[in-house]
PDB file of N, CA and C in Angstrom:
ATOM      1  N   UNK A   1      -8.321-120.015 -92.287  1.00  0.00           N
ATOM      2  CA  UNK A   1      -9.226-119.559 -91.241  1.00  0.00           C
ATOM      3  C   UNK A   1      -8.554-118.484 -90.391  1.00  0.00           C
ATOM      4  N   UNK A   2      -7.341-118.644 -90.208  1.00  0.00           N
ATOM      5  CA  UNK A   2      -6.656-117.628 -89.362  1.00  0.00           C
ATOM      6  C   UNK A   2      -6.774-116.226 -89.888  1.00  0.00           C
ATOM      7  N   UNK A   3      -6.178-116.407 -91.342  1.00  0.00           N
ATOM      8  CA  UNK A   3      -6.350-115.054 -92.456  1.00  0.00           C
ATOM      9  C   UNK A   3      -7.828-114.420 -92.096  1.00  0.00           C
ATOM     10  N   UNK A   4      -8.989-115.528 -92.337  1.00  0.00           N
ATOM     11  CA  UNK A   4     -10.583-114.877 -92.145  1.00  0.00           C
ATOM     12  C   UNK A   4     -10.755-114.154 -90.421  1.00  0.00           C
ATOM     13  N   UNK A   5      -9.915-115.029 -89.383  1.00  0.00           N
ATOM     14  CA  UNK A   5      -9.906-114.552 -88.369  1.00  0.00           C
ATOM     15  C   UNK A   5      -9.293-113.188 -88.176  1.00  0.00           C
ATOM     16  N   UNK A   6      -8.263-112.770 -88.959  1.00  0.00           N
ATOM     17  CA  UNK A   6      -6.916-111.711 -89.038  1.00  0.00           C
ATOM     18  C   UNK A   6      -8.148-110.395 -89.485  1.00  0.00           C
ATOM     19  N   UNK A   7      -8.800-111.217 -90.596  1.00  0.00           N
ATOM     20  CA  UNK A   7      -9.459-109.905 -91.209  1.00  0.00           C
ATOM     21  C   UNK A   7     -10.792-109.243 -90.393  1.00  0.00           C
ATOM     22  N   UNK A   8     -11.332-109.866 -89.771  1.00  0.00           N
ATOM     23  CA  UNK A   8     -12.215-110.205 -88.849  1.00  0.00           C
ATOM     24  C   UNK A   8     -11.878-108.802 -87.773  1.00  0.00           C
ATOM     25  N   UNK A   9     -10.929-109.393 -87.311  1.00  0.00           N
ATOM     26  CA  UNK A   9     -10.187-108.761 -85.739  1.00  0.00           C
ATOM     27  C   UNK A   9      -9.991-107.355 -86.240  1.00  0.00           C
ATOM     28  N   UNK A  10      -9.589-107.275 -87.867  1.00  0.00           N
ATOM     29  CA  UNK A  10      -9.212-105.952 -88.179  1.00  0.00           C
ATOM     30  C   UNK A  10     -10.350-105.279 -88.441  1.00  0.00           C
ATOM     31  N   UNK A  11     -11.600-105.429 -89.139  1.00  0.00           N
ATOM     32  CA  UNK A  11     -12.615-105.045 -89.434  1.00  0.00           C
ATOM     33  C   UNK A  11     -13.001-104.628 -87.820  1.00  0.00           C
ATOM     34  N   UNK A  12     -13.360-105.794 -87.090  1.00  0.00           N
ATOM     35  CA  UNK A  12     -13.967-105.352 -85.426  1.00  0.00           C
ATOM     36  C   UNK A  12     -13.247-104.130 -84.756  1.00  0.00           C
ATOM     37  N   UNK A  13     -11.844-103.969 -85.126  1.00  0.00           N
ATOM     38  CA  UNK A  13     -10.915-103.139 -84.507  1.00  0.00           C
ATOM     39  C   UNK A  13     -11.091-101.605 -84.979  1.00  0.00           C
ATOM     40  N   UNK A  14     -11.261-101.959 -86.400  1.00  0.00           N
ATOM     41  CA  UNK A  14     -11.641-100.628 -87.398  1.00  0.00           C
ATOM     42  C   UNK A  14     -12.857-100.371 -86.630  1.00  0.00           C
ATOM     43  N   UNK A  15     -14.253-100.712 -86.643  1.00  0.00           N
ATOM     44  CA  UNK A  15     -15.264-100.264 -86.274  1.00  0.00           C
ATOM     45  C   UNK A  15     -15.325-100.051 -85.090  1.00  0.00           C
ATOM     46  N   UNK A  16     -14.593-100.684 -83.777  1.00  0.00           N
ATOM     47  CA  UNK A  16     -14.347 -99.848 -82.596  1.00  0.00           C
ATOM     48  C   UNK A  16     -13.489 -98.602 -82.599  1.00  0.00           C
ATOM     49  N   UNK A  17     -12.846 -98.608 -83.435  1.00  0.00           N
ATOM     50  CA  UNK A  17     -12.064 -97.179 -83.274  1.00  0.00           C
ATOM     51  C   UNK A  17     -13.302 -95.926 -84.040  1.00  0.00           C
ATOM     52  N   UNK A  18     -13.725 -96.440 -84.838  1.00  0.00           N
ATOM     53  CA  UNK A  18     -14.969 -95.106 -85.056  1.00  0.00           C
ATOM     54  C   UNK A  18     -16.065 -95.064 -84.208  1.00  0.00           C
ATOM     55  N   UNK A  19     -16.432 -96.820 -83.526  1.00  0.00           N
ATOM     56  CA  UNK A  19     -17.559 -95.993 -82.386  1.00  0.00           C
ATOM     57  C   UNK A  19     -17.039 -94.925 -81.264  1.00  0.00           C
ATOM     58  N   UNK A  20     -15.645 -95.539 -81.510  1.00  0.00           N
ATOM     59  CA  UNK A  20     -14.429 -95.058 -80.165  1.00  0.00           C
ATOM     60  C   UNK A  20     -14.497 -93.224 -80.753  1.00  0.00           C
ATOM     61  N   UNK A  21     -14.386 -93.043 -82.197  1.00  0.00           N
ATOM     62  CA  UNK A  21     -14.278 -91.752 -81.991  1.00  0.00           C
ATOM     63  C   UNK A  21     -15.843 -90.740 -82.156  1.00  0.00           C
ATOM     64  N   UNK A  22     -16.758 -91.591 -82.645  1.00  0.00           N
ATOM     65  CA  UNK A  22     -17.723 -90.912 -82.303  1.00  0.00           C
ATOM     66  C   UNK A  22     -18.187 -90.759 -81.214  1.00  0.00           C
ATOM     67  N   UNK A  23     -18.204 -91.197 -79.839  1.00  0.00           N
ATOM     68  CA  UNK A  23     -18.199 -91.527 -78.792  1.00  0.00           C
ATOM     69  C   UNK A  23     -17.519 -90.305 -77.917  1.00  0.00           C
ATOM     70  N   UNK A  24     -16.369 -90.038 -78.701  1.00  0.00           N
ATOM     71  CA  UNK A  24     -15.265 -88.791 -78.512  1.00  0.00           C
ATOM     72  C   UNK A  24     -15.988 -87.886 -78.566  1.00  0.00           C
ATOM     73  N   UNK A  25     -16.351 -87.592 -80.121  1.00  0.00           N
ATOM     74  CA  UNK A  25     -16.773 -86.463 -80.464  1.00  0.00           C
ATOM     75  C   UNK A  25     -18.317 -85.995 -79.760  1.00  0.00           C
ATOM     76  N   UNK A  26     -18.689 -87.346 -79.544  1.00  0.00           N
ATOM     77  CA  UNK A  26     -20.140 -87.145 -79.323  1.00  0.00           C
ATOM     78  C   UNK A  26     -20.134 -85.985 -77.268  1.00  0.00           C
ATOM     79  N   UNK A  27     -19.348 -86.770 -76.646  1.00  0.00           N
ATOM     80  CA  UNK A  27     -18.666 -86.131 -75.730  1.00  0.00           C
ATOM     81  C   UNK A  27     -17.699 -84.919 -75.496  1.00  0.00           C
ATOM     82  N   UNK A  28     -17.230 -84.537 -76.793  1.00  0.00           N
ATOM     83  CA  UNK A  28     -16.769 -83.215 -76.686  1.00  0.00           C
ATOM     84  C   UNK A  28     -18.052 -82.503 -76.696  1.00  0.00           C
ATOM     85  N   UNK A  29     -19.333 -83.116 -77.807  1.00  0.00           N
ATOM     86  CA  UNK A  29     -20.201 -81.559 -78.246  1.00  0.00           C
ATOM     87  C   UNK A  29     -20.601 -81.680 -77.313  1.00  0.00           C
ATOM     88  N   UNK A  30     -21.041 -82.760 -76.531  1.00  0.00           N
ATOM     89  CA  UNK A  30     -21.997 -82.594 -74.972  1.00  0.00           C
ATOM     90  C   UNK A  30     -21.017 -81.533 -73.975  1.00  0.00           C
ATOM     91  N   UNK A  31     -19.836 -81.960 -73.636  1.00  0.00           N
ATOM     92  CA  UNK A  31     -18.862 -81.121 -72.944  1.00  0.00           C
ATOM     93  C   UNK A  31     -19.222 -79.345 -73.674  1.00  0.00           C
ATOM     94  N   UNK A  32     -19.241 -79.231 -74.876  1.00  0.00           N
ATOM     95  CA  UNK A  32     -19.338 -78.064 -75.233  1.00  0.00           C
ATOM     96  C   UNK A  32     -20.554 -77.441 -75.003  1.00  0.00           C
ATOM     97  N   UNK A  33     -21.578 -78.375 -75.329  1.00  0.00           N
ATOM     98  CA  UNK A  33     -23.273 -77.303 -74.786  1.00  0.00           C
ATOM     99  C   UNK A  33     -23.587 -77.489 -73.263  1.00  0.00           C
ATOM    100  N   UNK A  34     -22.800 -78.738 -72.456  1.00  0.00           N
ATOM    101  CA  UNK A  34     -22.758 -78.170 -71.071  1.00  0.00           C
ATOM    102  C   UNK A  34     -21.988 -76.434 -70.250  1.00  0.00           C
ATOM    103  N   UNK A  35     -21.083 -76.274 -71.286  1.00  0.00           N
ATOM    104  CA  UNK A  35     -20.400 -75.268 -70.799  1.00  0.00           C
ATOM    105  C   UNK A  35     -21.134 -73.986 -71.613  1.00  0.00           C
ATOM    106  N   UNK A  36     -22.052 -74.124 -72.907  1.00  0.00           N
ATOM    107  CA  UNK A  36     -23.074 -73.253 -73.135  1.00  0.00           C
ATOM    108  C   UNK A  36     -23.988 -72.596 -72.076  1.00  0.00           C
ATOM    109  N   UNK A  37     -24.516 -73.864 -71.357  1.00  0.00           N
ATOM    110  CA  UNK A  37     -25.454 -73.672 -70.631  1.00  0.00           C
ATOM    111  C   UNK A  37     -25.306 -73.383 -69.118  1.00  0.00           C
ATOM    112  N   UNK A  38     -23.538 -73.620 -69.144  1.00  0.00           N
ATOM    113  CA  UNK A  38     -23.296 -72.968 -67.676  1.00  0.00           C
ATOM    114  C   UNK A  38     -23.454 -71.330 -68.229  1.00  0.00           C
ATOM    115  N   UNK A  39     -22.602 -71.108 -68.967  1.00  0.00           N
ATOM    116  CA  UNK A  39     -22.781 -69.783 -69.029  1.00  0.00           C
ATOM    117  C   UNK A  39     -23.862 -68.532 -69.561  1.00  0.00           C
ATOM    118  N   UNK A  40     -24.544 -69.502 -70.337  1.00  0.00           N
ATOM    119  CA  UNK A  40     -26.159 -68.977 -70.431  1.00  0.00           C
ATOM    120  C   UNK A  40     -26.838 -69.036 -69.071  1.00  0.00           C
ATOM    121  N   UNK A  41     -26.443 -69.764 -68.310  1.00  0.00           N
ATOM    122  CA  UNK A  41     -26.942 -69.474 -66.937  1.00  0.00           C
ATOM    123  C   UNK A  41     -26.240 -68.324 -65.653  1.00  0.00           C
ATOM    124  N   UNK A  42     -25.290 -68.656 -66.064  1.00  0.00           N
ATOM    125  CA  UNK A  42     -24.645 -67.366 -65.748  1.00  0.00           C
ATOM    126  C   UNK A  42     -24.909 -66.465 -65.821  1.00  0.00           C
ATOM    127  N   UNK A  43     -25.231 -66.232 -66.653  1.00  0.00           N
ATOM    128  CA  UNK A  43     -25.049 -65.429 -67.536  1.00  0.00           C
ATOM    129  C   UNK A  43     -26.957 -64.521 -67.356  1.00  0.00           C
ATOM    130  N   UNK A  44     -27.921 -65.370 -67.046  1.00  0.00           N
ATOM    131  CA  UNK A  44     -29.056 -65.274 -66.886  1.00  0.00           C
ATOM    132  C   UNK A  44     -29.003 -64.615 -65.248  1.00  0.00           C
ATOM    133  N   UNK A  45     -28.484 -65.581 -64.526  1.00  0.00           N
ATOM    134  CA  UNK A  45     -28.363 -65.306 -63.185  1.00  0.00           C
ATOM    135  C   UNK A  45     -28.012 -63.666 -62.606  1.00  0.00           C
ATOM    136  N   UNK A  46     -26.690 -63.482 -63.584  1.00  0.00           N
ATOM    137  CA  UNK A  46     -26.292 -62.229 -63.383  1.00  0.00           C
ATOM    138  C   UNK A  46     -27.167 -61.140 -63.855  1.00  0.00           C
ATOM    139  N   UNK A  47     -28.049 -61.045 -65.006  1.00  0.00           N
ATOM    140  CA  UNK A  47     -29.009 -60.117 -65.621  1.00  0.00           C
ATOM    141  C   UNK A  47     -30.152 -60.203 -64.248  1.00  0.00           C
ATOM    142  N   UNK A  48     -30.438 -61.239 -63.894  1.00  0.00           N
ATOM    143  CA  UNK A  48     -31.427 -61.711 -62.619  1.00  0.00           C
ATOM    144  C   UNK A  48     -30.949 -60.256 -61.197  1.00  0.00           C
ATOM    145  N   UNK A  49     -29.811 -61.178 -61.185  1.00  0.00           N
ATOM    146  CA  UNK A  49     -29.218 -59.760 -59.734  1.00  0.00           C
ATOM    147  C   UNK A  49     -29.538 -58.293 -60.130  1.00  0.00           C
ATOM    148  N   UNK A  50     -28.652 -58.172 -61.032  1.00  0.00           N
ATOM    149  CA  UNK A  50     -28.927 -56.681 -61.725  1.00  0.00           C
ATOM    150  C   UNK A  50     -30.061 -56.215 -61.643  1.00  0.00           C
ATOM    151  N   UNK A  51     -31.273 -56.483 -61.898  1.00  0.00           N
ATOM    152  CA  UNK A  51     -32.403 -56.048 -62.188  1.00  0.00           C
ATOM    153  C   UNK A  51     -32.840 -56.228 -61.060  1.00  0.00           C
ATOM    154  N   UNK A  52     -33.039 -57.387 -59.765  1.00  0.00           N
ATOM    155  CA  UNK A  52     -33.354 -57.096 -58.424  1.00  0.00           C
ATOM    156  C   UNK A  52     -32.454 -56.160 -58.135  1.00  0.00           C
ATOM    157  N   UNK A  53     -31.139 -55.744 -58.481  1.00  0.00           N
ATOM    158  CA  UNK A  53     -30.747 -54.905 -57.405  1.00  0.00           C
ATOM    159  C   UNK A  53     -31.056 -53.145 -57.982  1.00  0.00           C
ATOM    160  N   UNK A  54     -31.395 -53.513 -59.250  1.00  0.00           N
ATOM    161  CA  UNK A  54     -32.226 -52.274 -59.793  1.00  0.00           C
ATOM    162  C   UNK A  54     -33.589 -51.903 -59.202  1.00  0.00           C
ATOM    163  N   UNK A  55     -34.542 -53.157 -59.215  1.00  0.00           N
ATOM    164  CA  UNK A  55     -35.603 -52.871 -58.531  1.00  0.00           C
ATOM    165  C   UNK A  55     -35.577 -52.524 -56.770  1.00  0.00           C
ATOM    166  N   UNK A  56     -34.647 -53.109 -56.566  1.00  0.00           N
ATOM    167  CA  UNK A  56     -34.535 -52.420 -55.146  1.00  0.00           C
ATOM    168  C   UNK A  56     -34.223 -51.063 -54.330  1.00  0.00           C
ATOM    169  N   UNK A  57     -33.124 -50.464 -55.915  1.00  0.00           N
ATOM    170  CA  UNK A  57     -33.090 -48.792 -56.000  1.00  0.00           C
ATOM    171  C   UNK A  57     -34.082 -48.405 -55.761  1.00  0.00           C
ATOM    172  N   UNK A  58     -34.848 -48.714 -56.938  1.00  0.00           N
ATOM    173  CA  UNK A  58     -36.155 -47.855 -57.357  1.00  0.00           C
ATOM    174  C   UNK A  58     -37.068 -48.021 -56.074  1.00  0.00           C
ATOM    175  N   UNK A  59     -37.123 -48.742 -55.837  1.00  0.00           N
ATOM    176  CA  UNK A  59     -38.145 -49.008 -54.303  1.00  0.00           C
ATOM    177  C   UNK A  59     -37.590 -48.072 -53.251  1.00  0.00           C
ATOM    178  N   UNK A  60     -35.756 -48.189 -53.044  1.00  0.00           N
ATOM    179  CA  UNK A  60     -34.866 -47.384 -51.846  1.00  0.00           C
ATOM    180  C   UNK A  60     -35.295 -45.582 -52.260  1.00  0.00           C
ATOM    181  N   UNK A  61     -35.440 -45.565 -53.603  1.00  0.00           N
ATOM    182  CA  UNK A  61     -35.743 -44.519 -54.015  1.00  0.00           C
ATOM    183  C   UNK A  61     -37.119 -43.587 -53.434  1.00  0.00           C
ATOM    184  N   UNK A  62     -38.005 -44.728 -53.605  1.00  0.00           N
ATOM    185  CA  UNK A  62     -39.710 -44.521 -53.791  1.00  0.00           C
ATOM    186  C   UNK A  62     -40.076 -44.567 -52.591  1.00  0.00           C
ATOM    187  N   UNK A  63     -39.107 -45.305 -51.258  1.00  0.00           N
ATOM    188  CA  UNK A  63     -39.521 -44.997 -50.484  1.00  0.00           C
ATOM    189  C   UNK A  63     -38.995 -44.070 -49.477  1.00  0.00           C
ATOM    190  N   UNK A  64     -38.143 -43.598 -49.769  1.00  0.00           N
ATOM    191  CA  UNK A  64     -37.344 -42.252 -49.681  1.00  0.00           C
ATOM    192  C   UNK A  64     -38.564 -41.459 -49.844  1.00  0.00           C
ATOM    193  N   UNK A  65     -39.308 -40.855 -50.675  1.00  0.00           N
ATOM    194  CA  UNK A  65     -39.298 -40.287 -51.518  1.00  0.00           C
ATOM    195  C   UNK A  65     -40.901 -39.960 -50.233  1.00  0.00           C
ATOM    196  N   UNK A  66     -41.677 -41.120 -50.462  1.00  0.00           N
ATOM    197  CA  UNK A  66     -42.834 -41.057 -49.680  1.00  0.00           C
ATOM    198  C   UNK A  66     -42.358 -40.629 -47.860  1.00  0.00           C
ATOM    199  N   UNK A  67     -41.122 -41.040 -47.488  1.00  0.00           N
ATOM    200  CA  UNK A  67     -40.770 -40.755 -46.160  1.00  0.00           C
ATOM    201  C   UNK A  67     -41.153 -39.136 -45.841  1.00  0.00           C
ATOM    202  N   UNK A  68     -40.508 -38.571 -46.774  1.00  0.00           N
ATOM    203  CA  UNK A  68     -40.218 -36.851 -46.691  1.00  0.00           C
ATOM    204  C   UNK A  68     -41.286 -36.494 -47.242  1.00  0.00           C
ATOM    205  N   UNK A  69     -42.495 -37.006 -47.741  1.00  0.00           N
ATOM    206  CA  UNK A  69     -43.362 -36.176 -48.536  1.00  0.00           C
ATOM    207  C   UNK A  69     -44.432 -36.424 -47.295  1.00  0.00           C
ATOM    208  N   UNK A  70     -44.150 -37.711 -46.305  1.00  0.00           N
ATOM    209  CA  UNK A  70     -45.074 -37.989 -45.247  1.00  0.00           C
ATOM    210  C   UNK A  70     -44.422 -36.708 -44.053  1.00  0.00           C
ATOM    211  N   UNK A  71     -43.270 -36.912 -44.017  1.00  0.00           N
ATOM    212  CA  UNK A  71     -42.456 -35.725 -43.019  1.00  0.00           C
ATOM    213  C   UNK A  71     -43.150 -34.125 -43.179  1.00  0.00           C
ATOM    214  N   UNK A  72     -43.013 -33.867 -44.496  1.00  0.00           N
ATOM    215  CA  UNK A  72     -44.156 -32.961 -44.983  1.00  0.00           C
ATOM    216  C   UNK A  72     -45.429 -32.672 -44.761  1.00  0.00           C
ATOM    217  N   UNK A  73     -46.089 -33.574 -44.829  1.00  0.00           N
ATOM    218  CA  UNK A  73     -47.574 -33.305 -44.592  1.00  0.00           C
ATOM    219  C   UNK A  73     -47.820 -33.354 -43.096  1.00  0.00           C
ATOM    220  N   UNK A  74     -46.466 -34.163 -42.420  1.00  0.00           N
ATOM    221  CA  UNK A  74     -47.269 -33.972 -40.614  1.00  0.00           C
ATOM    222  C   UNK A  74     -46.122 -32.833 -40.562  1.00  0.00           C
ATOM    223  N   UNK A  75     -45.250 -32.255 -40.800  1.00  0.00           N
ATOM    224  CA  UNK A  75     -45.175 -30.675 -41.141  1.00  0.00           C
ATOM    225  C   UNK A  75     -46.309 -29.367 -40.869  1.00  0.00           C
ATOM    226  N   UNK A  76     -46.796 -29.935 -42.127  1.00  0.00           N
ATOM    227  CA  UNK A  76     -48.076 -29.180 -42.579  1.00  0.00           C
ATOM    228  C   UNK A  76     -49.204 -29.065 -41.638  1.00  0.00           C
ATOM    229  N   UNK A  77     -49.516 -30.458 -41.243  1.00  0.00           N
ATOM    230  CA  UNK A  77     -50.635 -30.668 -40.301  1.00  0.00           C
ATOM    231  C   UNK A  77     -50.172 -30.084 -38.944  1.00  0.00           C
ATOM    232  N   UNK A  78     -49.521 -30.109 -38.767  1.00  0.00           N
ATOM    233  CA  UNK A  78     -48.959 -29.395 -37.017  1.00  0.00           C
ATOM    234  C   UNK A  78     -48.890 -28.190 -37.381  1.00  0.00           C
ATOM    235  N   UNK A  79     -48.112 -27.371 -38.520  1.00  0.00           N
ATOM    236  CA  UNK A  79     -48.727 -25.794 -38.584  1.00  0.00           C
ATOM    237  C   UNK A  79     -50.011 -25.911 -38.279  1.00  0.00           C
ATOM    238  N   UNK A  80     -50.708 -26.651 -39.583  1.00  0.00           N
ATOM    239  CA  UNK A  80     -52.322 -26.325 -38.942  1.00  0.00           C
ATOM    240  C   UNK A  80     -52.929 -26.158 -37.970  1.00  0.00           C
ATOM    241  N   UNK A  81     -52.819 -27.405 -37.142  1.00  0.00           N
ATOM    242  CA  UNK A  81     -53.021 -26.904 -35.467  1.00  0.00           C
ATOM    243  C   UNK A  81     -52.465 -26.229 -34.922  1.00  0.00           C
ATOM    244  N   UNK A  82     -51.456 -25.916 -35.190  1.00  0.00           N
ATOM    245  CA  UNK A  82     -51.124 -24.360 -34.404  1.00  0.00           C
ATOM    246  C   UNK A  82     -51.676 -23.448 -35.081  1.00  0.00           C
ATOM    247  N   UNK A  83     -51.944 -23.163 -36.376  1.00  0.00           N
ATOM    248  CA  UNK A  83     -52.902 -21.997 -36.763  1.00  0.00           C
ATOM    249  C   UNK A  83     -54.188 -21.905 -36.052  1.00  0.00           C
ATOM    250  N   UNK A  84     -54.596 -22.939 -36.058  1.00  0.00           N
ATOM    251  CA  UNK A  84     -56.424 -23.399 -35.771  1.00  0.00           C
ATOM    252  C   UNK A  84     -56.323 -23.049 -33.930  1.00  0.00           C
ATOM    253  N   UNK A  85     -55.497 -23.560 -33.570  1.00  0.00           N
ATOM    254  CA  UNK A  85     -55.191 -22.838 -31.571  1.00  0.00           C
ATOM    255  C   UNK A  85     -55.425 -21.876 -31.591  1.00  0.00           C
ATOM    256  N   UNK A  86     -54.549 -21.189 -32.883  1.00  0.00           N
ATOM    257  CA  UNK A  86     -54.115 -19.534 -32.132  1.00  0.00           C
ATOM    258  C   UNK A  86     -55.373 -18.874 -32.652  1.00  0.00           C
ATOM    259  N   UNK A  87     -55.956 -19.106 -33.836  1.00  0.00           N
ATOM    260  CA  UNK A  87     -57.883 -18.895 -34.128  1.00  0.00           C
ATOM    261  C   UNK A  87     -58.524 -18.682 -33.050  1.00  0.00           C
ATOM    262  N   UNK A  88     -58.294 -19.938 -32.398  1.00  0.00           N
ATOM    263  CA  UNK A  88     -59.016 -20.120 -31.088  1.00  0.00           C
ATOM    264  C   UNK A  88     -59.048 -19.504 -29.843  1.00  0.00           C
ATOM    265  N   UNK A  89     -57.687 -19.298 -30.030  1.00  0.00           N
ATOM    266  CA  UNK A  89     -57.351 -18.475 -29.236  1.00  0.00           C
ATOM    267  C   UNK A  89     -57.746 -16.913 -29.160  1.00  0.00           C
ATOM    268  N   UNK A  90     -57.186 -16.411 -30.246  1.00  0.00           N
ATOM    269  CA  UNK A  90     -57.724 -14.970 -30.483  1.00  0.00           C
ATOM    270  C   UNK A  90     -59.221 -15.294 -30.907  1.00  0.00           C
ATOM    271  N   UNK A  91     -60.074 -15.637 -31.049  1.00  0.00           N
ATOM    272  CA  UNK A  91     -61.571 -15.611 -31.198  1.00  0.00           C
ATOM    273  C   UNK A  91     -61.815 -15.553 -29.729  1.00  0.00           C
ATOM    274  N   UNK A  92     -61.521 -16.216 -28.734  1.00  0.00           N
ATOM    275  CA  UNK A  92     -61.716 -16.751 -27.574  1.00  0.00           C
ATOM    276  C   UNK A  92     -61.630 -15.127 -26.360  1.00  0.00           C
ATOM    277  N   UNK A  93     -60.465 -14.664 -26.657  1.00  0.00           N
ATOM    278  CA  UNK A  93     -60.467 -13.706 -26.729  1.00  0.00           C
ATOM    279  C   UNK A  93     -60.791 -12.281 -27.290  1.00  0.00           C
ATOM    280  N   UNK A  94     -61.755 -12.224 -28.336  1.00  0.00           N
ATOM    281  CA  UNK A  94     -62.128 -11.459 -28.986  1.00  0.00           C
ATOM    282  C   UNK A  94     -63.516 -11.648 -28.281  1.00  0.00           C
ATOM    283  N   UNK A  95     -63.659 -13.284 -28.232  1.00  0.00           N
ATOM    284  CA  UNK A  95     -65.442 -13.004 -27.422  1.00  0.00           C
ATOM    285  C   UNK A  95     -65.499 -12.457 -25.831  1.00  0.00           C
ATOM    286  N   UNK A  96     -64.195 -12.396 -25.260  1.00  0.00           N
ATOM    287  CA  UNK A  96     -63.822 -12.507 -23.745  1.00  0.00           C
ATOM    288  C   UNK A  96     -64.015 -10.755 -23.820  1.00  0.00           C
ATOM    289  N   UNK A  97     -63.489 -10.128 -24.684  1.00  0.00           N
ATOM    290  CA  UNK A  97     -63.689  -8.751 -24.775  1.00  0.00           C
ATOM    291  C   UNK A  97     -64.912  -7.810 -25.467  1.00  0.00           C
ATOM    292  N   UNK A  98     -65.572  -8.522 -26.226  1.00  0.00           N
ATOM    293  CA  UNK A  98     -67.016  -7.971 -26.482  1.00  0.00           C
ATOM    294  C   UNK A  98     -67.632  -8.052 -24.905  1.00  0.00           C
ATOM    295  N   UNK A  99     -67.623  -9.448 -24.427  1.00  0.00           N
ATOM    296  CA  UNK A  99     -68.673  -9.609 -23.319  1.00  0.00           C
ATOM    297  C   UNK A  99     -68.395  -8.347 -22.316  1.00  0.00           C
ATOM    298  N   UNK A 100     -66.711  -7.924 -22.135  1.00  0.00           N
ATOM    299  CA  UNK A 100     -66.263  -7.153 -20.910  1.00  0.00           C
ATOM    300  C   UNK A 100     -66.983  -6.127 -21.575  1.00  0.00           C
ATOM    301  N   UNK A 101     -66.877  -5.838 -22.900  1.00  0.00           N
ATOM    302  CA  UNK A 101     -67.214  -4.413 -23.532  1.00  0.00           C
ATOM    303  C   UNK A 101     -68.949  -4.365 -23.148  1.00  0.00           C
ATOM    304  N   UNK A 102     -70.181  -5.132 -23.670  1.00  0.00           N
ATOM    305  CA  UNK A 102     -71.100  -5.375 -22.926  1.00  0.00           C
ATOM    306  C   UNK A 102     -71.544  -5.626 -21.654  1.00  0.00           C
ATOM    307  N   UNK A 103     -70.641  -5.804 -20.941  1.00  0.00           N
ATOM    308  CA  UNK A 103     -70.863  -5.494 -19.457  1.00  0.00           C
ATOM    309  C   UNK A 103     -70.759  -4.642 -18.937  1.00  0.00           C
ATOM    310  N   UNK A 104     -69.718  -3.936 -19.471  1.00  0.00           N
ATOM    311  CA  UNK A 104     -69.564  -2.706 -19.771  1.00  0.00           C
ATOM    312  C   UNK A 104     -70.618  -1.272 -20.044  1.00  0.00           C
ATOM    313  N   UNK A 105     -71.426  -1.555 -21.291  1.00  0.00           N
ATOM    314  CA  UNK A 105     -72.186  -1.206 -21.250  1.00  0.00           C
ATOM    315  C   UNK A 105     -73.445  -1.008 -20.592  1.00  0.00           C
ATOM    316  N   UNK A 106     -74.242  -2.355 -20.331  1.00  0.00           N
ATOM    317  CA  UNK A 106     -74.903  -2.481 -19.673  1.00  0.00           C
ATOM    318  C   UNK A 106     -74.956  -2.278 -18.444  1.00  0.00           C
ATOM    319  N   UNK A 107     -73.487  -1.926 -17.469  1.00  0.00           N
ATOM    320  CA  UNK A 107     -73.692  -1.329 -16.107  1.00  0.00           C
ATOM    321  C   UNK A 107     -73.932   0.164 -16.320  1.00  0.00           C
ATOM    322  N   UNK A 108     -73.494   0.799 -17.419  1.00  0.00           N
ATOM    323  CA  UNK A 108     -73.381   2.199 -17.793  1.00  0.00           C
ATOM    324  C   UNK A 108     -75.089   2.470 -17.927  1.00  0.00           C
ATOM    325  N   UNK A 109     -75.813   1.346 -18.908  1.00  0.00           N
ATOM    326  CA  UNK A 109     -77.017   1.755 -18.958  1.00  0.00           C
ATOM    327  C   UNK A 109     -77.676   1.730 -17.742  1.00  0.00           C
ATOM    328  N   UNK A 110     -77.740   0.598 -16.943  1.00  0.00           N
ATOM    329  CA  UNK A 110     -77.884   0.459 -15.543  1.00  0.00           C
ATOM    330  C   UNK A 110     -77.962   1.781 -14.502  1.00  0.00           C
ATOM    331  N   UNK A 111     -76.508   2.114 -14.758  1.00  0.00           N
ATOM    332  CA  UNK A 111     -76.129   3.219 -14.121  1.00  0.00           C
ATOM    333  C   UNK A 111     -77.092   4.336 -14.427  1.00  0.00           C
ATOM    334  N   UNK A 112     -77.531   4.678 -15.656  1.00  0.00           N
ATOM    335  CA  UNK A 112     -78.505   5.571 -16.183  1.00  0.00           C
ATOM    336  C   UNK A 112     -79.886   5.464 -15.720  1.00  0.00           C
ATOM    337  N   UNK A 113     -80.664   4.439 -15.797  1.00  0.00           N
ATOM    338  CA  UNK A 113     -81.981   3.912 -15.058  1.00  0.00           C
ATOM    339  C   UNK A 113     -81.894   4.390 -14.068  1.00  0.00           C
ATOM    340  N   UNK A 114     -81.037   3.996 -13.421  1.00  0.00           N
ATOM    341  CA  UNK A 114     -81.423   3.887 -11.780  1.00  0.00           C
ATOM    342  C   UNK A 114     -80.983   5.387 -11.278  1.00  0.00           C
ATOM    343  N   UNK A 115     -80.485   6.490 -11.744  1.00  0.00           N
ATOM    344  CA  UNK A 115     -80.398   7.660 -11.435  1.00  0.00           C
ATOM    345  C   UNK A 115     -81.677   8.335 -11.629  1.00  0.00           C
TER     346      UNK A 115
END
């Protein structure tokens, strides 16, 4: 019985040492696709930044871009009103001098009648 016990203990011993090393192994591959997936994440994360900090160019860019093209047009628009004044101006004066020029006249004709 001891012998059946001997063989026993050795058989149980044998088959704990292979659950023992599958157990191992089974824990290295986990250890190994955890450290996959750190660095696929990493690895994701970093493509992530990049591309926000790309899209944020393009925006620093675009809105650059609309600043000076807005700087431009109220540019533009303030010539205009100063063109459109000084219109106004010289029309304003162009009518200020017909009228003198017709008053003008008309005392001259005046002047003629009444002699």
């Amino acid at each position: 019985q001891l012998h059946l016990t001997m063989s026993e203990n050795k058989e149980l011993t044998k088959s704990l040492d292979m659950v023992q090393k599958e157990l191992q192994e089974k824990e290295s591959e986990m250890k190994r696709e955890v450290s996959e997936y750190k660095a696929r994440l990493l690895q994701a994360e970093k493509e992530h930044q990049d591309a926000l900090a790309e899209a944020n160019q393009k925006n620093e860019v675009g809105i650059e871009a609309c600043r000076d093209k807005m700087n431009s047009l109220q540019h533009f628009i303030s010539s205009q009103k100063f063109e459109i004044e000084q219109l106004k101006s010289n029309r304003a004066e162009q009518l200020n001098n017909s009228l003198k020029e017709t008053n003008h006249i008309l005392g001259e004709l005046l002047k003629t009648e009444v002699r």
